[in-house]
N, C-alpha and C. Protein backbone atom coordinates (compact mmCIF):
# COMPACT_ATOMS: atom_id res chain seq x y z
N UNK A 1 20.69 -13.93 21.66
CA UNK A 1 20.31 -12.53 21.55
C UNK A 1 18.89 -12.39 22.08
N UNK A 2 18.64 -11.07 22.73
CA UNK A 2 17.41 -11.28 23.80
C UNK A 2 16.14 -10.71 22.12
N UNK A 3 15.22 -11.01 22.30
CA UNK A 3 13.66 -9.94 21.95
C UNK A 3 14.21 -9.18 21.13
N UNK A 4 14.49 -8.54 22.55
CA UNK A 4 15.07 -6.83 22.05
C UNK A 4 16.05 -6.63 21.40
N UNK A 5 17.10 -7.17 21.53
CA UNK A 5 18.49 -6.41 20.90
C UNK A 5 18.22 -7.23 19.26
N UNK A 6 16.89 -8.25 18.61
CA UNK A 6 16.93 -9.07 17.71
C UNK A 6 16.02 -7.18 17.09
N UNK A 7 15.13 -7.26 17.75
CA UNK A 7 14.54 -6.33 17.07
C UNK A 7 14.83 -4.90 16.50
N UNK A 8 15.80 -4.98 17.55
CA UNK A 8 16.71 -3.69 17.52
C UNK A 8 17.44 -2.98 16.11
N UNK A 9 18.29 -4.76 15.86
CA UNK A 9 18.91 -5.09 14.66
C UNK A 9 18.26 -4.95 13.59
N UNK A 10 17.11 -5.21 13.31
CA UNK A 10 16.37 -5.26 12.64
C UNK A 10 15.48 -4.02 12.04
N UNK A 11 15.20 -3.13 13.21
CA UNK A 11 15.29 -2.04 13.12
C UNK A 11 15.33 -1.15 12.36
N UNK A 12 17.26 -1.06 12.75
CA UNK A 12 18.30 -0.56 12.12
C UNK A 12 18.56 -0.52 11.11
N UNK A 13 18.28 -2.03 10.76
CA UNK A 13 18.38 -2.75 8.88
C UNK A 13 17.32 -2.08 8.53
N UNK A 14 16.95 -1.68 8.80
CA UNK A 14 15.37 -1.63 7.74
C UNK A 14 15.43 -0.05 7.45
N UNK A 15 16.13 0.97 8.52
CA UNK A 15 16.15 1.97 8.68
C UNK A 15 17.18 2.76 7.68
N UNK A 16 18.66 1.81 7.90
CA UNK A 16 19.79 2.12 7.05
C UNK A 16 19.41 1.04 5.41
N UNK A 17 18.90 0.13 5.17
CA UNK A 17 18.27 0.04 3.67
C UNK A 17 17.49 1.36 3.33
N UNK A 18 16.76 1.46 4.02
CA UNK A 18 15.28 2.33 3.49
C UNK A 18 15.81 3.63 2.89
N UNK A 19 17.04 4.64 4.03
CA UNK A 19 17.78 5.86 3.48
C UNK A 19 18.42 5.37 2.98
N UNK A 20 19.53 4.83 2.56
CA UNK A 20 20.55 4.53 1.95
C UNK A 20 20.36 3.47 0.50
N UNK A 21 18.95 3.11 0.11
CA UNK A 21 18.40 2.36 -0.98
C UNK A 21 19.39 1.38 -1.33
N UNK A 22 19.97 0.78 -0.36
CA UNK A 22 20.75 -0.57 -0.62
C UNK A 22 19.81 -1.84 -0.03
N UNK A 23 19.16 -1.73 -1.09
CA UNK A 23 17.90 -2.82 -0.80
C UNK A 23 18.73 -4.39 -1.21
N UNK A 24 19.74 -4.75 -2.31
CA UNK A 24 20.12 -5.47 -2.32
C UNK A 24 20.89 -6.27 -0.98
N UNK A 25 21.79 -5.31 -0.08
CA UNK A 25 22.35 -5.44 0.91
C UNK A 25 21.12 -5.82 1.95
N UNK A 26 20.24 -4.91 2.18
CA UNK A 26 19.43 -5.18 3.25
C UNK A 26 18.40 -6.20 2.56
N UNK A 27 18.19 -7.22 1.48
CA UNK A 27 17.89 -8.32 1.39
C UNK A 27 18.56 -9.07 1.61
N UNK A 28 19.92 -9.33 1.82
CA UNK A 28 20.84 -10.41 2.61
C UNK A 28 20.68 -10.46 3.53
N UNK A 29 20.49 -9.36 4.41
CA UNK A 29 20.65 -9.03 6.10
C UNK A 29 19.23 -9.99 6.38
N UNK A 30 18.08 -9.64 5.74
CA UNK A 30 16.90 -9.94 5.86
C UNK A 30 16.25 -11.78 5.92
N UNK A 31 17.46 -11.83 4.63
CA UNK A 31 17.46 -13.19 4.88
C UNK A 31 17.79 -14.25 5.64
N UNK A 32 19.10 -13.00 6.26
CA UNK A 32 19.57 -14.13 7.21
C UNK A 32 18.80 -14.00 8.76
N UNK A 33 18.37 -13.19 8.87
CA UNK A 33 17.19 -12.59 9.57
C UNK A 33 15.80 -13.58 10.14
N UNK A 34 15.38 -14.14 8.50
CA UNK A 34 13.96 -14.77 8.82
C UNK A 34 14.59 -16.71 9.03
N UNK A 35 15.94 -16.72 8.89
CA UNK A 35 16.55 -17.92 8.53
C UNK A 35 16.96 -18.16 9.96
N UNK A 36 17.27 -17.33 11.41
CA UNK A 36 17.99 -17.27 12.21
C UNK A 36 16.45 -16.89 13.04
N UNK A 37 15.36 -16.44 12.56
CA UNK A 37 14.35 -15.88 13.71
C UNK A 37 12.70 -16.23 12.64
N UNK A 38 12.70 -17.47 12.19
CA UNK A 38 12.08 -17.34 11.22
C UNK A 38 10.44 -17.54 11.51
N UNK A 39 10.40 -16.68 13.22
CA UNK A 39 8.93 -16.36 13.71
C UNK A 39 8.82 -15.44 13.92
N UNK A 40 9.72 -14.36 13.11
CA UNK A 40 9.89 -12.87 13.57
C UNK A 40 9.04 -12.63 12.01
N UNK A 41 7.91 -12.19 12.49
CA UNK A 41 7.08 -11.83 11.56
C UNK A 41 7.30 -10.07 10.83
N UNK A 42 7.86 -9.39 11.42
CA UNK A 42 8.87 -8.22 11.49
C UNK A 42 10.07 -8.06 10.19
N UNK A 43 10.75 -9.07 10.34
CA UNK A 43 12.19 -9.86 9.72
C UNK A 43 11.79 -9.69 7.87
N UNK A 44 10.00 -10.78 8.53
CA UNK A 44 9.94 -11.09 6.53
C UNK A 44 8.87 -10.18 6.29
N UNK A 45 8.28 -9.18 6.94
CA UNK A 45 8.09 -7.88 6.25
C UNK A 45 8.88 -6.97 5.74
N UNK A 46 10.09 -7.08 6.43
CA UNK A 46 11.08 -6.32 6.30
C UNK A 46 11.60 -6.79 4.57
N UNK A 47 12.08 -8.36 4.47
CA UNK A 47 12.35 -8.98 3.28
C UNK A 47 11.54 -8.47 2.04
N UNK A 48 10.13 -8.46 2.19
CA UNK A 48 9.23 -8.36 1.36
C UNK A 48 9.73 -7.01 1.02
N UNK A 49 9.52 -5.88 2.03
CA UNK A 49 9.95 -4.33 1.55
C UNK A 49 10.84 -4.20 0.47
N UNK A 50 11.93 -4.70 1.08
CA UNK A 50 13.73 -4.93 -0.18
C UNK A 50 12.97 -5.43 -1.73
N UNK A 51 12.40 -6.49 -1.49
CA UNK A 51 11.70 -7.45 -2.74
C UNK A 51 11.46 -6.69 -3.53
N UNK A 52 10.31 -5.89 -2.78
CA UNK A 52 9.38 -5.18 -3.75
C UNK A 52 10.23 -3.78 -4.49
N UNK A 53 10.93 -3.46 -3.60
CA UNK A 53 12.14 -1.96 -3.65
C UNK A 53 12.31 -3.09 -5.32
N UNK A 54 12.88 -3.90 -4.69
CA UNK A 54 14.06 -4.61 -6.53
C UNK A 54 13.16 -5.19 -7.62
N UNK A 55 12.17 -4.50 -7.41
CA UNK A 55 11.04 -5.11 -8.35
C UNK A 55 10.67 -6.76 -8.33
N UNK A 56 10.87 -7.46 -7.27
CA UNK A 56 10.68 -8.95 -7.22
C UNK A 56 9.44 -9.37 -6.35
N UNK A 57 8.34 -8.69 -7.07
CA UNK A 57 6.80 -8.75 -6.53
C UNK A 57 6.70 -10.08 -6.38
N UNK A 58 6.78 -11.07 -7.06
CA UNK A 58 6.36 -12.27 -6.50
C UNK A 58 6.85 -13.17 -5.36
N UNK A 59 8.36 -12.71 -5.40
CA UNK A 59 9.06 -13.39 -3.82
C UNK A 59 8.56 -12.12 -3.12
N UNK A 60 8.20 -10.99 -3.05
CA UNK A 60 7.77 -9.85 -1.55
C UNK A 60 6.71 -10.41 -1.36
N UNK A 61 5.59 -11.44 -2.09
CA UNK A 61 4.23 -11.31 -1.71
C UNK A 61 4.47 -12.46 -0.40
N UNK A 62 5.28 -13.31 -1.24
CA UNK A 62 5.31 -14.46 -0.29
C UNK A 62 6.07 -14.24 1.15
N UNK A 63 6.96 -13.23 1.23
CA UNK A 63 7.12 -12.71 2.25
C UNK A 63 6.31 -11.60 3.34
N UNK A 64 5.24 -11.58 2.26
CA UNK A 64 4.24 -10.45 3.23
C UNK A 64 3.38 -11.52 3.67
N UNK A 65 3.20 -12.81 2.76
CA UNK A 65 2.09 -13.54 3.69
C UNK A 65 2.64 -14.82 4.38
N UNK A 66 3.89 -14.28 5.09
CA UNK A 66 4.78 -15.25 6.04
C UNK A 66 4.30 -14.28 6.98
N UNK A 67 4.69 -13.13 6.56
CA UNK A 67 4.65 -12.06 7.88
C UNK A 67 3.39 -12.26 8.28
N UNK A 68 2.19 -12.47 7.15
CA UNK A 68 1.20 -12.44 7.93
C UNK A 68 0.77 -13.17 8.71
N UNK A 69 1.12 -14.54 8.18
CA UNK A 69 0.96 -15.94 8.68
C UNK A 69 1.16 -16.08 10.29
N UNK A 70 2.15 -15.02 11.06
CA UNK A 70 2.82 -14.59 11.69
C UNK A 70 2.24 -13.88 12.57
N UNK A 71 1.57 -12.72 11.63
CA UNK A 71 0.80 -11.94 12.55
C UNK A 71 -0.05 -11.30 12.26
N UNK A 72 -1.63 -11.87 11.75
CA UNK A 72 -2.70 -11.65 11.01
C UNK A 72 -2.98 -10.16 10.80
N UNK A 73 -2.99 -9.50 12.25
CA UNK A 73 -3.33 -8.02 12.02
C UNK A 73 -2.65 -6.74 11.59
N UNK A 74 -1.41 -6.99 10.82
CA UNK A 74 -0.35 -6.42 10.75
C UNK A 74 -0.95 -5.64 9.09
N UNK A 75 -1.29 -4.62 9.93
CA UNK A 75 -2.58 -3.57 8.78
C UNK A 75 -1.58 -3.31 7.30
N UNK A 76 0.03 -3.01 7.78
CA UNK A 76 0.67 -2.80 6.94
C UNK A 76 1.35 -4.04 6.05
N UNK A 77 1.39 -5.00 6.47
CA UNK A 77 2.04 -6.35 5.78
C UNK A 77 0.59 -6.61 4.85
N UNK A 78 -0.45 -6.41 5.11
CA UNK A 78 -1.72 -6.52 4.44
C UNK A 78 -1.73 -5.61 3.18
N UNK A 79 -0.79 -4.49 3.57
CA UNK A 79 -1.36 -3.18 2.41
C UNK A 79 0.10 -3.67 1.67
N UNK A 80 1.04 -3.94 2.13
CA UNK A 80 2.56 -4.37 1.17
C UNK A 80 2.00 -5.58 0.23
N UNK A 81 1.28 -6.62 1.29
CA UNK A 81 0.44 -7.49 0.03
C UNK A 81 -0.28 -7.33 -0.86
N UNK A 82 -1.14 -5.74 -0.47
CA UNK A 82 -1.92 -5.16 -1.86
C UNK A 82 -1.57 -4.75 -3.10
N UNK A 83 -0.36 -4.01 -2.88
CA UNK A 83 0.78 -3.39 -3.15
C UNK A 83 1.53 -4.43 -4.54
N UNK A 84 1.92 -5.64 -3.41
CA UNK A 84 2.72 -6.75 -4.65
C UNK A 84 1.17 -7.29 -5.48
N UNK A 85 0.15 -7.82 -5.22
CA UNK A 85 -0.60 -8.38 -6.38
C UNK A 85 -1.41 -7.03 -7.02
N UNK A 86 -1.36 -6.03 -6.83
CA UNK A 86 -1.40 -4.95 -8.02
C UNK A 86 0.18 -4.92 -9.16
N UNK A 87 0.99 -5.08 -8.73
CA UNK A 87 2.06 -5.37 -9.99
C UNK A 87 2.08 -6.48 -10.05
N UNK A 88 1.38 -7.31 -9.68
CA UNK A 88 1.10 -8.79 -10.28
C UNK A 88 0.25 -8.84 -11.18
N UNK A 89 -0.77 -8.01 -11.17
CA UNK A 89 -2.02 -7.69 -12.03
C UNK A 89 -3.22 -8.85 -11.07
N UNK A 90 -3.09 -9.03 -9.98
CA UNK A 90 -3.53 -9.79 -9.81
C UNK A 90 -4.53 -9.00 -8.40
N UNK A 91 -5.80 -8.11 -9.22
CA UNK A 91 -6.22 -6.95 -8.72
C UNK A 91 -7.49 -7.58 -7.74
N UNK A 92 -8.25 -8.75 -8.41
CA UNK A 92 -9.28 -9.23 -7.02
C UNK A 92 -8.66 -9.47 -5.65
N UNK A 93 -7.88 -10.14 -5.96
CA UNK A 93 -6.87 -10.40 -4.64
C UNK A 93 -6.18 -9.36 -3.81
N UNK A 94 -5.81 -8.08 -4.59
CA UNK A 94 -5.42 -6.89 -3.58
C UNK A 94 -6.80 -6.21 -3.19
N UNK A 95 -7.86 -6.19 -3.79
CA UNK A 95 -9.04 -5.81 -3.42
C UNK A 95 -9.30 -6.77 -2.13
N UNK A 96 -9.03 -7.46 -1.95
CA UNK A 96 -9.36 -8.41 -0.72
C UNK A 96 -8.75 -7.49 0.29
N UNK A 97 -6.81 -7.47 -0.19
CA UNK A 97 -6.23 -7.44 0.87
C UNK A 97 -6.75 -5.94 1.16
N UNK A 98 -7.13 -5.32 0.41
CA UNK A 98 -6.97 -3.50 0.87
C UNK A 98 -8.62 -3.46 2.38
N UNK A 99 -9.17 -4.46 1.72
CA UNK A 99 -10.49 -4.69 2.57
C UNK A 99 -10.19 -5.18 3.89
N UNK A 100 -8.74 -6.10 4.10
CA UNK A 100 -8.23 -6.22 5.20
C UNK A 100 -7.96 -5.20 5.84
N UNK A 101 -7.05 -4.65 5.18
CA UNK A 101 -6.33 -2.83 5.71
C UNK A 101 -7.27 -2.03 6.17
N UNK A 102 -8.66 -1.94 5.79
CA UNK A 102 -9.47 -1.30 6.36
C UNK A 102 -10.50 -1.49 7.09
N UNK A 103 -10.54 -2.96 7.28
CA UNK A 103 -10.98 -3.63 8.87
C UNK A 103 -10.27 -2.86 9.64
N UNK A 104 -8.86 -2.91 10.02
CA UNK A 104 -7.89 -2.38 10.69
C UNK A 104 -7.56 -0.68 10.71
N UNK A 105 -7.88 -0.18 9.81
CA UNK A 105 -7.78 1.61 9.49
C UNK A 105 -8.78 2.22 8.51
N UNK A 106 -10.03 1.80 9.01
CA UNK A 106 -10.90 2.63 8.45
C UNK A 106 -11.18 3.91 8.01
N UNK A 107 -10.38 4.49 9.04
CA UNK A 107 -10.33 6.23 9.22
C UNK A 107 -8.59 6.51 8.32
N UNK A 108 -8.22 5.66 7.11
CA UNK A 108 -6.77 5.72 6.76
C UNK A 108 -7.41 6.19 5.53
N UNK A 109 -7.66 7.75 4.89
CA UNK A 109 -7.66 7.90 3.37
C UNK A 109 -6.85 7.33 2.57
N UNK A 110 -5.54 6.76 2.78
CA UNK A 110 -4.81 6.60 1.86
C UNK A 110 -5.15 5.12 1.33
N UNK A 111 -5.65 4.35 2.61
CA UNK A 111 -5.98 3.15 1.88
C UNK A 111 -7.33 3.40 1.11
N UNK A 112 -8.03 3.91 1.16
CA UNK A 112 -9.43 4.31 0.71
C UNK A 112 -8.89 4.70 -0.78
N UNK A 113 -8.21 4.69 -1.09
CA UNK A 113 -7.51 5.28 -2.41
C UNK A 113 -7.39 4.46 -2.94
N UNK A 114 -6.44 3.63 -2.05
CA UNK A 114 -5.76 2.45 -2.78
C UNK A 114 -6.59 1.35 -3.12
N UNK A 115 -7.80 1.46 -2.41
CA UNK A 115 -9.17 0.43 -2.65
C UNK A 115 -9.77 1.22 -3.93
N UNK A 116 -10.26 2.18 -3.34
CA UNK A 116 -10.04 2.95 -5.18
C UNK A 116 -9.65 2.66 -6.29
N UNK A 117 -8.13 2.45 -6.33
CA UNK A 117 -7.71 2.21 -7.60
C UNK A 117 -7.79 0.77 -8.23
N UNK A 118 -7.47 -0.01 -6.60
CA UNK A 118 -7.72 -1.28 -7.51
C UNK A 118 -9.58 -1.64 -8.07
N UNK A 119 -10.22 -0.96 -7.24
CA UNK A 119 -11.80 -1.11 -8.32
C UNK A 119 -11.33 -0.29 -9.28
N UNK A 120 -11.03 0.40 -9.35
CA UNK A 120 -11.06 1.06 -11.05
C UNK A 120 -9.88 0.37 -11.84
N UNK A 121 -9.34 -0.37 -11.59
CA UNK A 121 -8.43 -1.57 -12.34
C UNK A 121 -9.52 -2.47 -12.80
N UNK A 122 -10.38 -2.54 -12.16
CA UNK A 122 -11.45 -3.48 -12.39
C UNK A 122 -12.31 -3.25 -12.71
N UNK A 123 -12.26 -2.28 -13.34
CA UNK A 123 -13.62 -1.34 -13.80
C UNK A 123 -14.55 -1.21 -12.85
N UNK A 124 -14.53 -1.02 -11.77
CA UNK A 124 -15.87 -1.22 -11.14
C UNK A 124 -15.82 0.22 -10.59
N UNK A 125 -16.01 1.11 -11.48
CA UNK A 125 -16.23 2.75 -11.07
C UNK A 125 -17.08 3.09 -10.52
N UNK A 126 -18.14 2.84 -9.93
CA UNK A 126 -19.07 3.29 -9.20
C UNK A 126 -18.31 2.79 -7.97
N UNK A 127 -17.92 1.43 -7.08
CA UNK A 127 -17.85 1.43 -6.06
C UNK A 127 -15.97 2.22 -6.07
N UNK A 128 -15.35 2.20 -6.89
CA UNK A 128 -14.14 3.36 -6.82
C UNK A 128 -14.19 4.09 -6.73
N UNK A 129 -15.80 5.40 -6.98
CA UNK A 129 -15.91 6.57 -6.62
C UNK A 129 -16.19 5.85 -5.31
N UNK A 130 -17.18 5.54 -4.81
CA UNK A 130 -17.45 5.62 -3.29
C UNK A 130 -16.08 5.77 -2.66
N UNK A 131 -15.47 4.70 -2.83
CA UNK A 131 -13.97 4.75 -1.96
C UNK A 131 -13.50 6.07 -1.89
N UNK A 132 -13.09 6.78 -3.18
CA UNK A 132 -12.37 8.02 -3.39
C UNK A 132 -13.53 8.60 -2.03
N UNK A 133 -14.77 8.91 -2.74
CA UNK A 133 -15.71 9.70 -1.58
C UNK A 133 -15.61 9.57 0.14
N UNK A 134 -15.03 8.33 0.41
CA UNK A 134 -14.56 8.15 1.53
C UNK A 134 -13.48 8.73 1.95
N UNK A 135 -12.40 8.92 1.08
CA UNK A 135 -11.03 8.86 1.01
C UNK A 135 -11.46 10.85 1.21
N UNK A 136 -12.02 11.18 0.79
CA UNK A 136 -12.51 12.65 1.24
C UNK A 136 -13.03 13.79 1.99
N UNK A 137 -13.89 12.18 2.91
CA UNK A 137 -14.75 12.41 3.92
C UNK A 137 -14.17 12.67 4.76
N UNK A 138 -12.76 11.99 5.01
CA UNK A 138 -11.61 11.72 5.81
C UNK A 138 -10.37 12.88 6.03
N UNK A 139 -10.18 13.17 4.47
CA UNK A 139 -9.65 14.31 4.10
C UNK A 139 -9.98 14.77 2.57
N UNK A 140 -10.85 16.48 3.25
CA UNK A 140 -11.19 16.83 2.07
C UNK A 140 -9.79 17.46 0.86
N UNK A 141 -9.13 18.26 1.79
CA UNK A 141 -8.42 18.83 0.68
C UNK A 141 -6.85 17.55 0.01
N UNK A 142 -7.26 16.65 -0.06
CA UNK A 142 -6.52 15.66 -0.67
C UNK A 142 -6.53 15.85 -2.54
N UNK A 143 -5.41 16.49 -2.81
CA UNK A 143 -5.97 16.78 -4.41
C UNK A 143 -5.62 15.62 -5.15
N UNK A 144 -5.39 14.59 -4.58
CA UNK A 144 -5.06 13.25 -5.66
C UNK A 144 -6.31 12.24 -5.51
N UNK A 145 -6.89 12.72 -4.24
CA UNK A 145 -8.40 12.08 -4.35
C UNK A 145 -9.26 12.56 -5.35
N UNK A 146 -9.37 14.02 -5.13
CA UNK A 146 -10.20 15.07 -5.85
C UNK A 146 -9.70 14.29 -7.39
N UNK A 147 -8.23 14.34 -8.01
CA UNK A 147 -8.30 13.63 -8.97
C UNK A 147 -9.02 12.35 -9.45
N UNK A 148 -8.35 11.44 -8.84
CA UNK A 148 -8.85 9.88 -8.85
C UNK A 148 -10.42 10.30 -8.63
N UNK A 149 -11.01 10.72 -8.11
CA UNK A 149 -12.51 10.71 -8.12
C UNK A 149 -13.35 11.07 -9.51
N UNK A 150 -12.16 12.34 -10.11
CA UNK A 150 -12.74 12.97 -11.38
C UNK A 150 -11.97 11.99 -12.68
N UNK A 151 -11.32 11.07 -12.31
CA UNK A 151 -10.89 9.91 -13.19
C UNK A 151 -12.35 9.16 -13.01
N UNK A 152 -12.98 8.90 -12.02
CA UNK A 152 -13.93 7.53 -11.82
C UNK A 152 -15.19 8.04 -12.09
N UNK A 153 -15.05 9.60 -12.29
CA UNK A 153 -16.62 9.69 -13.11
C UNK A 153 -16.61 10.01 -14.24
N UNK A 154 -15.42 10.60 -14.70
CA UNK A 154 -15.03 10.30 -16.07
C UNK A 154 -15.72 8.97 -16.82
N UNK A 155 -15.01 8.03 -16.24
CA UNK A 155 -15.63 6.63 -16.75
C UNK A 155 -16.92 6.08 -16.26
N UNK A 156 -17.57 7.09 -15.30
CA UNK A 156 -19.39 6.80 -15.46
C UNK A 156 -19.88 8.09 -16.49
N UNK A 157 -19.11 8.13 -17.18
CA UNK A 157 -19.99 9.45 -17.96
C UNK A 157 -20.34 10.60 -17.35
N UNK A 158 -20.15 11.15 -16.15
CA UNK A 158 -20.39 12.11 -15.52
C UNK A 158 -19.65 13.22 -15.45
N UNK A 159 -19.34 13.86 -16.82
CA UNK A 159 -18.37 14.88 -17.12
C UNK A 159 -18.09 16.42 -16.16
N UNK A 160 -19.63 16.45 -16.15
CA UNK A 160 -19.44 18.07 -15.46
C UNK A 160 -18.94 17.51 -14.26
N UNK A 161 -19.74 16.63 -13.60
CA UNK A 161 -18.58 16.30 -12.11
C UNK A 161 -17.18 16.02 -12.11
N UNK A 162 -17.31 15.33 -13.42
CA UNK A 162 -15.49 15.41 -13.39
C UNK A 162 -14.85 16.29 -13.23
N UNK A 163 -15.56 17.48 -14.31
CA UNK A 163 -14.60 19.03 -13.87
C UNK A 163 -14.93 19.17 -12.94
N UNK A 164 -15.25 19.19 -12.26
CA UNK A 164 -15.38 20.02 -10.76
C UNK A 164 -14.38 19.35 -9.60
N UNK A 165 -14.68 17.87 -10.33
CA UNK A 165 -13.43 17.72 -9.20
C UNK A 165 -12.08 17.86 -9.55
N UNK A 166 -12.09 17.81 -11.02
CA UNK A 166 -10.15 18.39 -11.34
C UNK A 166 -10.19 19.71 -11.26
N UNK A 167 -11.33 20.81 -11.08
CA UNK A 167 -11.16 21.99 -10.81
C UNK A 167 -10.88 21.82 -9.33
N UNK A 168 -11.66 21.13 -8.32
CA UNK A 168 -11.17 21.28 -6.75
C UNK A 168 -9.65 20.84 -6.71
N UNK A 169 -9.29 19.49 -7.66
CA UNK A 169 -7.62 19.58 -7.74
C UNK A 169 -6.98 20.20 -8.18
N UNK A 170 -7.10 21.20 -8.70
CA UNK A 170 -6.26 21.96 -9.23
C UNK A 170 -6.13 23.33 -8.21
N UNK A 171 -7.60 23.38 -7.63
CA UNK A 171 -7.76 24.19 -6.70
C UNK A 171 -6.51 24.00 -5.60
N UNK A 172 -6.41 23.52 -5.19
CA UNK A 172 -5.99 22.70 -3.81
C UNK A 172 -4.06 22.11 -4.31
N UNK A 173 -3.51 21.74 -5.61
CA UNK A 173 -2.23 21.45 -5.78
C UNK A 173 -2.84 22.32 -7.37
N UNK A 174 -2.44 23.69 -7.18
CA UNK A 174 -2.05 24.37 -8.82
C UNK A 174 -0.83 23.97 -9.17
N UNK A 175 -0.89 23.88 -10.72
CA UNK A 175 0.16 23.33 -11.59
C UNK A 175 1.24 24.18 -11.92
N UNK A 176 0.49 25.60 -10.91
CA UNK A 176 1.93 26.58 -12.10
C UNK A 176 2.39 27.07 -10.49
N UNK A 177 3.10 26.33 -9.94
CA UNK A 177 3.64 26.49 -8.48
C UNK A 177 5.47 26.63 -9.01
């Protein structure tokens, strides 16, 4: 089978799991996948996805860092790795990886979030507001930043800023929609 028609397949699998949430099925496909192409760094991102879908964070991690092994800059196999050692509880280590993700997508609010949360897993609320503050700079009217930001000064004691920023979230996603 050429490149292409491997990738093709693969694709497809990932496309018909993803709508159709037969993650069990498209972890067979997957397996036989990284077992038949097992330098297709593609294949065991794909594996990891299903993993994590079936709640089996600790076999997806090891499949996100095949993929990576594979293919270092792969911004998203980096953030799926952040992803599994936050339900690992294992939050220094996704703080690493989210720091990878944003070597690679600096200008990505969403990872700026997700660096966010894992400092505020870690208590480290001052540099979790910065992130959020980034995550804003990027895009202001984000009302789950505006939240998470008025969560992280919450826990520096900085109340009136807090309201202001669950007033800008509330501004921006009202509750009585």
């Amino acid at each position: 089978m050429s490149n292409s028609n491997k990738s093709d397949d693969i694709n497809y699998t990932h496309t018909r799991t993803s709508h159709l949430n037969t993650y069990e099925e498209g972890l067979k496909i997957f397996e036989k996948a990284v077992k038949k192409h097992p330098g297709d760094s593609f294949a065991w991102f794909n594996k990891g996805v299903a993993l994590s879908k079936l709640g089996r964070h600790k076999e997806a991690l090891q499949s996100y860092e095949k993929a990576l092994e594979l293919k270092p800059d792969d911004y998203t196999a980096w953030n799926n790795k952040g992803v599994a050692l936050i339900e690992l509880g294992r939050c220094d280590e996704a703080l690493q990886a989210f720091e990878k993700v944003l070597k690679y997508k600096p200008k990505a609010p969403s990872f700026w979030l997700k660096k966010g949360l894992v400092l505020s897993k870690l208590e480290r609320y001052e540099e979790a507001l910065q992130a959020y503050e980034k995550a804003l700079e990027l895009e202001p009217n984000d009302p789950a930043a505006w939240q998470k930001k008025g969560v992280a000064l919450i826990q520096l004691g900085r109340n009136k800023e807090a309201l202001e920023a669950y007033d800008k979230a509330l501004e921006l996603n009202p509750l009585d929609k």
